[in-house]
N, C-alpha and C. Protein backbone atom coordinates (compact mmCIF):
# COMPACT_ATOMS: atom_id res chain seq x y z
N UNK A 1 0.85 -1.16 0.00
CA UNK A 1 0.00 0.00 0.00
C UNK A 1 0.90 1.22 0.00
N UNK A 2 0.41 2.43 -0.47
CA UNK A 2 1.50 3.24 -0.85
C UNK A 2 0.43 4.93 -0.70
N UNK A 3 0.91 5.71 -0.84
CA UNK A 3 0.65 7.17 -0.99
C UNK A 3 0.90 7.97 -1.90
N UNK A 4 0.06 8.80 -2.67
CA UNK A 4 0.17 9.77 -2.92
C UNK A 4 -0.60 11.01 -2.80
N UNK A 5 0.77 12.22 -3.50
CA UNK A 5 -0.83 13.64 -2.81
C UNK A 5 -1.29 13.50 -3.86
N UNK A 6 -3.00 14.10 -4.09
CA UNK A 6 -3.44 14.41 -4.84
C UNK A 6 -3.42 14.95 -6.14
N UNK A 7 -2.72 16.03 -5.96
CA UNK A 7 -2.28 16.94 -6.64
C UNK A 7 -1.19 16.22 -7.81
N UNK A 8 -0.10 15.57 -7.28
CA UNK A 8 0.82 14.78 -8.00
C UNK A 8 0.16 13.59 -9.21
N UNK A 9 -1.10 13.23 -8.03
CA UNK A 9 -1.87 11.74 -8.28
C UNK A 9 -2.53 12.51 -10.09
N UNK A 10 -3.16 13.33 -9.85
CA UNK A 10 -4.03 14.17 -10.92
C UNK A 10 -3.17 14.13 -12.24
N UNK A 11 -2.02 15.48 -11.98
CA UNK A 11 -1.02 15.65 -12.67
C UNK A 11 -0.49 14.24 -13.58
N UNK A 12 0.15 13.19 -13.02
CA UNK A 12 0.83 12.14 -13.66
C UNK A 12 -0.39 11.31 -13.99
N UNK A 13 -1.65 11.09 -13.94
CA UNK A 13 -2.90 10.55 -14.24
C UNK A 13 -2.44 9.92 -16.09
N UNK A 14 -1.75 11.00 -16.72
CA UNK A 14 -1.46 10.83 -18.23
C UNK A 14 -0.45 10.58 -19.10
N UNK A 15 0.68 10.30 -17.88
CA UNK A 15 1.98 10.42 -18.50
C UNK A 15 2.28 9.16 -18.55
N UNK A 16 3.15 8.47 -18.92
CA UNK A 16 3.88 7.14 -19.61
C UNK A 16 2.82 6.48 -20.77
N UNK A 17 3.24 5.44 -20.91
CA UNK A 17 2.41 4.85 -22.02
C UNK A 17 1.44 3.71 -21.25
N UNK A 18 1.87 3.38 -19.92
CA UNK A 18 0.87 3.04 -19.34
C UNK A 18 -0.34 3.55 -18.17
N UNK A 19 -0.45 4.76 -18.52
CA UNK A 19 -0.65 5.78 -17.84
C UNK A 19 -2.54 5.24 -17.30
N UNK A 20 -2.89 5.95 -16.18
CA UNK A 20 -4.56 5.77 -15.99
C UNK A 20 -5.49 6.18 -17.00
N UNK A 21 -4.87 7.06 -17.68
CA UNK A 21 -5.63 7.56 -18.86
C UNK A 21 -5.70 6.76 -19.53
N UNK A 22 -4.73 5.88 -19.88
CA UNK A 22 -4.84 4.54 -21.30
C UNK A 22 -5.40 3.59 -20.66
N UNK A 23 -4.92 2.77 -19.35
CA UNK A 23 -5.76 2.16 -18.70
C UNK A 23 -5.92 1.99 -17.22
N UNK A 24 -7.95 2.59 -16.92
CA UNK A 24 -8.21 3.23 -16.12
C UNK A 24 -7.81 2.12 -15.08
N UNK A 25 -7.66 2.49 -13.79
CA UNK A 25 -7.33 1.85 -12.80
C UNK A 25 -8.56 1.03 -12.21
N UNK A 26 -8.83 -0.41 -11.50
CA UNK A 26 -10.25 -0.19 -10.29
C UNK A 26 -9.26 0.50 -9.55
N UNK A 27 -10.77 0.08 -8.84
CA UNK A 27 -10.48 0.66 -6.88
C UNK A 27 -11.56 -0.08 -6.78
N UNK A 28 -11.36 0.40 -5.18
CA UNK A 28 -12.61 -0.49 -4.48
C UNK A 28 -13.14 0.76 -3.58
N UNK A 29 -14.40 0.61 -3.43
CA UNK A 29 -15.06 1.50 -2.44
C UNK A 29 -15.86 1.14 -1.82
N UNK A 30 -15.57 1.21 -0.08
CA UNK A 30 -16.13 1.10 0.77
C UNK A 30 -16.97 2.21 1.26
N UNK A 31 -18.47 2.03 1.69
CA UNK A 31 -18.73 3.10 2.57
C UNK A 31 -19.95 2.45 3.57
N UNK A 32 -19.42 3.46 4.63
CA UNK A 32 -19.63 3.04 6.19
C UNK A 32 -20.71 4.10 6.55
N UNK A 33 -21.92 3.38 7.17
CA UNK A 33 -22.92 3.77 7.66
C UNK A 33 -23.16 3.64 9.30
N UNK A 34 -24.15 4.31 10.25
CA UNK A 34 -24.56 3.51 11.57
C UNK A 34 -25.20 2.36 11.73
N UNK A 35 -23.96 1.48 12.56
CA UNK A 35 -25.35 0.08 13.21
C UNK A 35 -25.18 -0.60 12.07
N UNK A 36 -24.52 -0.80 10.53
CA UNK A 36 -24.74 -1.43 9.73
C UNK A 36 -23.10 -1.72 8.90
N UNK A 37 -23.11 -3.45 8.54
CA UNK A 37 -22.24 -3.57 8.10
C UNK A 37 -21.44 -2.50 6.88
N UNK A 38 -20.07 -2.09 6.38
CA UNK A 38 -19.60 -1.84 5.42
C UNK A 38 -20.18 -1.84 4.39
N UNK A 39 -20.63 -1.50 3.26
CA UNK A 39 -21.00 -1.77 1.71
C UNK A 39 -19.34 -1.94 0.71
N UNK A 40 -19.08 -2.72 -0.06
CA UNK A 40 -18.32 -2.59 -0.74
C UNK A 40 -18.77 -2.77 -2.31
N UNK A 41 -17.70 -1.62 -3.13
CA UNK A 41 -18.14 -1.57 -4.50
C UNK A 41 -16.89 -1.55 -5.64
N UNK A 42 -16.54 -2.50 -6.36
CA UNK A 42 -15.92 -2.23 -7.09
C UNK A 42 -16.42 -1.30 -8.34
N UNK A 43 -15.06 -1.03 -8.49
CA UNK A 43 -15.69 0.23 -9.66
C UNK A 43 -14.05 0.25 -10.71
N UNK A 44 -14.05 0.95 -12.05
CA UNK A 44 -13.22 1.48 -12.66
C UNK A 44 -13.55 3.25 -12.41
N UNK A 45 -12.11 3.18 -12.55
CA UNK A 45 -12.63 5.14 -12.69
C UNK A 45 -11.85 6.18 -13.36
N UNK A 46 -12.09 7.17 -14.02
CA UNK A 46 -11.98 7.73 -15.00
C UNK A 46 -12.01 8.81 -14.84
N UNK A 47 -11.59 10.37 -15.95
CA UNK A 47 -11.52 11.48 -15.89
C UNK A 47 -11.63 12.19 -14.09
N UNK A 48 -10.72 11.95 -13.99
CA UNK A 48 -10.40 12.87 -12.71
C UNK A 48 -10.59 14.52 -12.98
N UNK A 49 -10.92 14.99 -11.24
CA UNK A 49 -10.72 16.35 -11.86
C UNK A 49 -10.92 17.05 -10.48
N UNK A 50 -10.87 18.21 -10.40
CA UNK A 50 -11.18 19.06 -8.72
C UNK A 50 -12.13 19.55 -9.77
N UNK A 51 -12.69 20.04 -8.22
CA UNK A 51 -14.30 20.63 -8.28
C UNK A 51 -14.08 21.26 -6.72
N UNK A 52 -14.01 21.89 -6.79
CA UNK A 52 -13.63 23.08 -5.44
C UNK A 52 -12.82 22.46 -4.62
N UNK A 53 -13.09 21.77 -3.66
CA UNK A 53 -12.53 21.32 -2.64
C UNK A 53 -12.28 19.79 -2.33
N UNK A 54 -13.06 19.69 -3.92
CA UNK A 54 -13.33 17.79 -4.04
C UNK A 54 -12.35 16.98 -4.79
N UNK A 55 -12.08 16.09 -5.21
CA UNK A 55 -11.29 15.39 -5.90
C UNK A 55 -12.52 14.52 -6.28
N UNK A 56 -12.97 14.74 -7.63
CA UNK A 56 -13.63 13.91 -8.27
C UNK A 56 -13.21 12.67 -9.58
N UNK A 57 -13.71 11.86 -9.62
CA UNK A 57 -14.03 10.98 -11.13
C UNK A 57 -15.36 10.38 -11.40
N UNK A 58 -15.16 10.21 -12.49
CA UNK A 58 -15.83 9.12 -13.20
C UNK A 58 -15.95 7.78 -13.22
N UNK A 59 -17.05 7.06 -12.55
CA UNK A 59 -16.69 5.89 -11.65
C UNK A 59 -17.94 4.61 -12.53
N UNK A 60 -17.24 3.55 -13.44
CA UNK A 60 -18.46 2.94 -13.37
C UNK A 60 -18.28 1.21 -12.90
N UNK A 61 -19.82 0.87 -12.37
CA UNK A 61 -18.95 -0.19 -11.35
C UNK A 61 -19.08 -1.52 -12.03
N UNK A 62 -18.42 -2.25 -11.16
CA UNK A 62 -17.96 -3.57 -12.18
C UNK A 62 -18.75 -4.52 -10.88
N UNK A 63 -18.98 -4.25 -9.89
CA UNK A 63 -19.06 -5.44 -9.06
C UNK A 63 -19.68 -4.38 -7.41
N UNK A 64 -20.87 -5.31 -7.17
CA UNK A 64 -21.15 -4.87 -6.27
C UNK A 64 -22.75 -3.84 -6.54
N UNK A 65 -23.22 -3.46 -5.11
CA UNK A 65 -24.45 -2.25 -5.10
C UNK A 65 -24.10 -1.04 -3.98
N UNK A 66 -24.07 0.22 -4.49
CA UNK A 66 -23.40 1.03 -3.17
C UNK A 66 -24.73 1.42 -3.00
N UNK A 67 -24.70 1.88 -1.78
CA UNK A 67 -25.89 2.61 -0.81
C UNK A 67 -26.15 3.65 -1.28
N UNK A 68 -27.67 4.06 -1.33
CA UNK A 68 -27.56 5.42 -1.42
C UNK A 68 -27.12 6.23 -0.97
N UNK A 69 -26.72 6.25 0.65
CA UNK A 69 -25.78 7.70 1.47
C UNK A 69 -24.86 6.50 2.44
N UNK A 70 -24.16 7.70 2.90
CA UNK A 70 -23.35 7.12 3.41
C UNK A 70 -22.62 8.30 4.28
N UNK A 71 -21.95 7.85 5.38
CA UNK A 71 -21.79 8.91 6.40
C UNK A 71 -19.86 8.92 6.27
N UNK A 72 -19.24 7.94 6.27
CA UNK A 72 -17.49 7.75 5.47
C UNK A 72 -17.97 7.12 4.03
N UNK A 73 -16.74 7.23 3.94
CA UNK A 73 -15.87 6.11 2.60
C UNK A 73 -14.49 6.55 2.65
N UNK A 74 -14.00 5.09 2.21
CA UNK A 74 -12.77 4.81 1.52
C UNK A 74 -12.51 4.43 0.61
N UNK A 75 -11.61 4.85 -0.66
CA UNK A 75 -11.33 4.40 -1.99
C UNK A 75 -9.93 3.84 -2.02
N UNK A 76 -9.95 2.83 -2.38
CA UNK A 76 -7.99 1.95 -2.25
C UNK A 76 -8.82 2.05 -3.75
N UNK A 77 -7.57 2.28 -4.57
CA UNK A 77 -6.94 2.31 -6.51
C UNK A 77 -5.75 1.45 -6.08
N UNK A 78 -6.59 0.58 -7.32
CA UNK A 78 -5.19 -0.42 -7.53
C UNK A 78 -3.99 0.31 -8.67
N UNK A 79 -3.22 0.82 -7.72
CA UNK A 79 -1.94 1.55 -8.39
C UNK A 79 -0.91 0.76 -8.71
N UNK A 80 -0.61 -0.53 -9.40
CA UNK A 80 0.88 -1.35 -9.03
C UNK A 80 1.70 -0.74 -10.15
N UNK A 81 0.60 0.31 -11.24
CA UNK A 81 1.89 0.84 -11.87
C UNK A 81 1.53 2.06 -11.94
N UNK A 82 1.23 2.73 -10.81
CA UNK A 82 1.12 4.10 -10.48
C UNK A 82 2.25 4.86 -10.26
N UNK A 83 1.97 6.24 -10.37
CA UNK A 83 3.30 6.86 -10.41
C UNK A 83 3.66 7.42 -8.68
N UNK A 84 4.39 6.99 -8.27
CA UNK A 84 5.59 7.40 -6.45
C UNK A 84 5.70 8.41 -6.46
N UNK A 85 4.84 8.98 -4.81
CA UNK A 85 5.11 10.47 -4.91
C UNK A 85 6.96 10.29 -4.70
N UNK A 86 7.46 11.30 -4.73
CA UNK A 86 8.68 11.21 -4.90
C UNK A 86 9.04 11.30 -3.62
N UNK A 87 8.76 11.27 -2.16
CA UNK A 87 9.12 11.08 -1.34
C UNK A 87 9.04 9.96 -0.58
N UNK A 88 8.32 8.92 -1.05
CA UNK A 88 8.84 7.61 -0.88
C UNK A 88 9.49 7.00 -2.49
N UNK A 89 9.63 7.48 -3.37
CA UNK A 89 10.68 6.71 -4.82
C UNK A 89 11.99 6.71 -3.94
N UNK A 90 12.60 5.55 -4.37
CA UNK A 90 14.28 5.25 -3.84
C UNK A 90 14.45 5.26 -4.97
N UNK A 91 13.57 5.41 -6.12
CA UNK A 91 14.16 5.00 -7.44
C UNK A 91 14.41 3.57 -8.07
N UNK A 92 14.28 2.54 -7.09
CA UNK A 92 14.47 1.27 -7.63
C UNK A 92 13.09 0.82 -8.69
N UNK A 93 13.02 1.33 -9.73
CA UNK A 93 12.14 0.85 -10.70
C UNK A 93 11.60 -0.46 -10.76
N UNK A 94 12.64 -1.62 -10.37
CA UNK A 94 12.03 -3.19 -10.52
C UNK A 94 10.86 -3.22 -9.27
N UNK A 95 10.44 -1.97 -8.49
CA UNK A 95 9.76 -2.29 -7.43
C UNK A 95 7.99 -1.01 -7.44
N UNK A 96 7.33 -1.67 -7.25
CA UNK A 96 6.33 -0.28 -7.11
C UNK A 96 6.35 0.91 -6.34
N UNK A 97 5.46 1.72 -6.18
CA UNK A 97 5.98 2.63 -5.21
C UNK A 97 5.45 2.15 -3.40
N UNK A 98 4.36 1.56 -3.58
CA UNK A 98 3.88 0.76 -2.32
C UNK A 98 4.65 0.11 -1.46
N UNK A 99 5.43 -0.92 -2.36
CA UNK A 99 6.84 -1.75 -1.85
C UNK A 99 8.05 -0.86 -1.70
N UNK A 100 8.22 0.11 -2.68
CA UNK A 100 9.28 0.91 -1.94
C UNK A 100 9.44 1.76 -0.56
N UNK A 101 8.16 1.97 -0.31
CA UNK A 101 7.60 2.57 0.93
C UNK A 101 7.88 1.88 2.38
N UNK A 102 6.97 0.52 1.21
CA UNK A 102 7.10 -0.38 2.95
C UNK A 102 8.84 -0.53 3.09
N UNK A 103 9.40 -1.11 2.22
CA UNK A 103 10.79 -1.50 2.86
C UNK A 103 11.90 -0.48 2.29
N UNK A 104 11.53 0.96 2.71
CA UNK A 104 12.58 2.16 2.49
C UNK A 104 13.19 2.20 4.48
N UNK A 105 12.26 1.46 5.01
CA UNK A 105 13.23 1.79 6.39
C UNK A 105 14.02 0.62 6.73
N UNK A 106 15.17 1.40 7.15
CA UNK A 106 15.95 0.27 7.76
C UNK A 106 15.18 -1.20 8.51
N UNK A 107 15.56 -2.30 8.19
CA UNK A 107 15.10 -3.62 8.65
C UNK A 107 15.34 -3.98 10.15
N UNK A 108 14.93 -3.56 11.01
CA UNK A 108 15.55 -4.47 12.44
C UNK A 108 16.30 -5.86 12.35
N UNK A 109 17.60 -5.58 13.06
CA UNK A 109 18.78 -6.77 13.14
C UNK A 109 17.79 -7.93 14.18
């Protein structure tokens, strides 16, 4: 699992030749209500964009029924060839940016 900001996430959305733009990423989306289990929804998603204060896309789903409301959510994008904010990249390319993250700290002896 890995991070990025937004802002970066948007920006590189189009660049390489395997970029989200050529092919869109899933994700999965959870959202959490009172007193009631999780809902989960797979989805693909598409044309990103801000909208004031929002980080929006274009979401259509592949699997699953989401709720009509919902009080959270969480969206995990399957990024394995997403682009590393650059403060977790070590640069080792044979690795994603998720895995570079997890094992950029020193290993306990």
């Amino acid at each position: 699992m890995g991070q990025v900001r937004n802002d970066l996430f948007l920006k590189q959305w189009t660049e390489g030749k395997n970029s989200f733009k050529n092919d869109p990423p899933n994700a999965f989306l959870t959202v959490f209500n009172a007193g009631t289990r999780p809902t989960g929804v797979t989805v693909v998603l598409t044309i990103p964009r801000v909208a004031g204060n929002n980080f929006q896309y274009d979401a259509r789903i592949l699997k699953g029924t989401p709720p009509s409301a919902g009080i959270e959510s969480t969206l995990f994008i399957d990024g394995a060839g997403a682009p590393c904010d650059p403060q977790f990249d070590t640069g080792d390319a044979g690795y994603p940016c998720w895995a570079q993250q997890a094992f950029s700290a020193a290993q306990p002896g």
